[in-house]
Protein backbone atom coordinates (compact mmCIF):
# COMPACT_ATOMS: atom_id res chain seq x y z
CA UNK A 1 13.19 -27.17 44.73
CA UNK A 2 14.05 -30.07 42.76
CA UNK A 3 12.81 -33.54 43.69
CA UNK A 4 15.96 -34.84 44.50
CA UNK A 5 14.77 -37.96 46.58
CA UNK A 6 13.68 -39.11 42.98
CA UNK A 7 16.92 -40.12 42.09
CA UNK A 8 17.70 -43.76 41.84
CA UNK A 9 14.01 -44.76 41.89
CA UNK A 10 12.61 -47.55 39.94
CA UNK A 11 9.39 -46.84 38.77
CA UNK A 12 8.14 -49.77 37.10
CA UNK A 13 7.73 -52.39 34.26
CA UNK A 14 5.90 -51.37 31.95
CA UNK A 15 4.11 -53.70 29.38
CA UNK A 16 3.65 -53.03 25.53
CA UNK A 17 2.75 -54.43 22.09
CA UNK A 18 3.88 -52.49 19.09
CA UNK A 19 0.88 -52.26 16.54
CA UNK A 20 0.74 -51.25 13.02
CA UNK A 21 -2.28 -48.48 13.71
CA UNK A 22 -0.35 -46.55 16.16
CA UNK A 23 3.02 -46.99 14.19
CA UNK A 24 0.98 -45.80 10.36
CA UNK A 25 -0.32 -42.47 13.00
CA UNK A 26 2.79 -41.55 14.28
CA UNK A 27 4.44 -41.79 10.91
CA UNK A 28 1.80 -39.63 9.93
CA UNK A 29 2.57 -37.06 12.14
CA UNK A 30 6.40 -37.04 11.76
CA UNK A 31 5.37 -36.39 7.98
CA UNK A 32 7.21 -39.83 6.80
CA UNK A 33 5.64 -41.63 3.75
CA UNK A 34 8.08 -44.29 3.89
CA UNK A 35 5.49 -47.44 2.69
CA UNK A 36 7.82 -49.83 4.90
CA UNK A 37 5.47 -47.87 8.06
CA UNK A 38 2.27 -48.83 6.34
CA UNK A 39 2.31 -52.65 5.75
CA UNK A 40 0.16 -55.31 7.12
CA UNK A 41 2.61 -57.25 7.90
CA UNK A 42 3.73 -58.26 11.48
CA UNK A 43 7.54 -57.77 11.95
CA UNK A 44 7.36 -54.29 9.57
CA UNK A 45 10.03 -51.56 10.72
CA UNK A 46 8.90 -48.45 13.14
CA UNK A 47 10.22 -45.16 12.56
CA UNK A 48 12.98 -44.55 14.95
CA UNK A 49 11.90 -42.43 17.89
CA UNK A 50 8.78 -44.26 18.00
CA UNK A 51 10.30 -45.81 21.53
CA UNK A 52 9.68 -42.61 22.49
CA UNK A 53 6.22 -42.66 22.34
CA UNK A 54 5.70 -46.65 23.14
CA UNK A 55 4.32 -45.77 26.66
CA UNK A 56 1.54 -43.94 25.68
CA UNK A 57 0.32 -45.91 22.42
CA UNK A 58 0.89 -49.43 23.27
CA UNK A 59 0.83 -50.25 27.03
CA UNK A 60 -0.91 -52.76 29.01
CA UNK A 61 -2.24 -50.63 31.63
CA UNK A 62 -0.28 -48.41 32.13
CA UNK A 63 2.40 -45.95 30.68
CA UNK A 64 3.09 -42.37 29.93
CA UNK A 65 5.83 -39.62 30.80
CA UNK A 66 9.09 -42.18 31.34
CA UNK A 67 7.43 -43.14 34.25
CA UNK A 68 7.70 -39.50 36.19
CA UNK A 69 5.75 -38.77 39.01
CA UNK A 70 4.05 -35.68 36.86
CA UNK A 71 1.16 -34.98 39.17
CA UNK A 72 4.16 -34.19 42.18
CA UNK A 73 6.13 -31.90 39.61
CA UNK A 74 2.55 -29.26 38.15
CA UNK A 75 2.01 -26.46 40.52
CA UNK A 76 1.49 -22.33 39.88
CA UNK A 77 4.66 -20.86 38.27
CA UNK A 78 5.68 -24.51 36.91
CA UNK A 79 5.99 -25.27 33.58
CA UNK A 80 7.02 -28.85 32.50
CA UNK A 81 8.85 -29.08 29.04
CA UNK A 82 10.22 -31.22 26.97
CA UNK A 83 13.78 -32.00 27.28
CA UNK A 84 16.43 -34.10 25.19
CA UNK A 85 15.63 -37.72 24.52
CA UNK A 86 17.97 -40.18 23.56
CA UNK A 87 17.43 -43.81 21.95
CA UNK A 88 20.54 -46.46 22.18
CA UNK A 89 19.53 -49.61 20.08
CA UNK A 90 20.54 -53.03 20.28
CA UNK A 91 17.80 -53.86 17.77
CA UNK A 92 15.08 -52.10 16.29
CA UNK A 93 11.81 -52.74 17.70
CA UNK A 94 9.23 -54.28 15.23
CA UNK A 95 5.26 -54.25 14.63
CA UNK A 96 4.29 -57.45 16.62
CA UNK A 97 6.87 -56.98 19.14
CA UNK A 98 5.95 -56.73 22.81
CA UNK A 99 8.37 -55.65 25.37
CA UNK A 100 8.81 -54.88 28.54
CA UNK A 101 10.41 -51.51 29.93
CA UNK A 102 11.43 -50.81 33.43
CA UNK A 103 12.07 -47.28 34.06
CA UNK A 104 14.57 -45.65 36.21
CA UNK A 105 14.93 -42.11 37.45
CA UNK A 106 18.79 -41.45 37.10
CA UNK A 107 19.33 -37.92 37.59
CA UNK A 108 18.02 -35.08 39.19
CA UNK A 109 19.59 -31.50 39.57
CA UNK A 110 18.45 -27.83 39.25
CA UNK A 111 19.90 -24.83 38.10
CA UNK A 112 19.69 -21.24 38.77
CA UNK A 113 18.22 -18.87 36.46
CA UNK A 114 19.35 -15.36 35.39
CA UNK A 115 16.11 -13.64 36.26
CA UNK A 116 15.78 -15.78 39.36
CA UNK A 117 13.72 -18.96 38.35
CA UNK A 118 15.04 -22.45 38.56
CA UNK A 119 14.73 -25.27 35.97
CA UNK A 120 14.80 -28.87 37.21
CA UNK A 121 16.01 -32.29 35.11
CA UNK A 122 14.49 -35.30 35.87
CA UNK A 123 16.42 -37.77 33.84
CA UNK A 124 15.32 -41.24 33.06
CA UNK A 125 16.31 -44.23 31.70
CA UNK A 126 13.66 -46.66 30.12
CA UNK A 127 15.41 -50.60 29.06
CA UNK A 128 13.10 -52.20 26.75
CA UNK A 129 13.71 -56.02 26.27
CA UNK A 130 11.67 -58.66 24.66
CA UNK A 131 9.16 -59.69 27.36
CA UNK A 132 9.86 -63.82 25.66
CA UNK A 133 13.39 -63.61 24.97
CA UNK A 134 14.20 -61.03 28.06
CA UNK A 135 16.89 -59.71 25.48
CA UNK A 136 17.60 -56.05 25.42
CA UNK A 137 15.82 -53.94 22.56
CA UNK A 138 16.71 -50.61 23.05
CA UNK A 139 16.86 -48.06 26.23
CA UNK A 140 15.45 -45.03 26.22
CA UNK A 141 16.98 -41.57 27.99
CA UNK A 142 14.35 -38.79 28.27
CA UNK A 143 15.29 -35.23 30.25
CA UNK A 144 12.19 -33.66 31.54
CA UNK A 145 12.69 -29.95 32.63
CA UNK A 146 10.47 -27.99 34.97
CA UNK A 147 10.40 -24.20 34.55
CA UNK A 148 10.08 -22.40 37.62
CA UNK A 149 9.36 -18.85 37.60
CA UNK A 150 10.72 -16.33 40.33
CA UNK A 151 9.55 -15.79 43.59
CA UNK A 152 6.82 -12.33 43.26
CA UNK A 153 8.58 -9.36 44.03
CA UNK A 154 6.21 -7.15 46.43
């Protein structure tokens, strides 16, 4: 059953400072060999999902899966997927930039499967503002789904 009680929960500010290493690697991966993603510079561009992956590569501490309590969603018969992610900019973040994003679960629902699993969305919302300025950067919407296979038939 889907963690409902989740819903509405802040989970935390989360601290991070967007380096040129981690931004060159993840351009990399995406297969991108724009040169603007490679320059010493402070203040060069980052590709545009990178938000997505700011948690993980850049924070102060702490970070990682838009602040969902993962360890309370793995069990036998649950598999946790990727879902949609969304990025809503008021400005693009830049190499140099550190920010701070406070996460919020928003939504939380289940539906029924044909065969008789359930899949659960855990929907949250990360803002992302400049940690001087306090001015908004961009928010980030990620949908985490939980695959839940049917009960054993005897």
């Amino acid at each position: 059953m889907a963690l409902t009680e989740l819903k509405g929960q802040n989970t935390g500010t989360t601290t991070v400072v967007i380096e040129r290493g981690p931004v060159r690697v993840f351009a990399g991966a995406l297969l991108d060999d724009d040169p603007a993603y490679r320059q010493d510079e402070p203040g060069g561009p980052v590709p545009p999902t990178f938000p997505f992956v700011m948690p993980f590569w850049g924070s102060l501490g702490t970070g990682g899966a838009a602040g969902l309590p993962v360890e309370k969603l793995r069990g036998p018969g649950r598999a946790i997927l990727h879902g949609e992610q969304e990025f809503v900019y008021t400005r693009m973040p830049r190499v140099g930039d550190v920010l701070e994003g406070t996460t919020t679960i928003t939504d939380v629902y289940e539906k029924e499967r044909s065969n008789g699993g359930k899949m659960e969305f855990y929907v949250s919302e990360t803002d992302w503002r400049d940690a001087k300025t306090g001015d908004p950067v961009v928010k980030t919407v990620f949908t985490m789904i939980v695959n839940v296979r049917p009960p054993k038939q005897d």
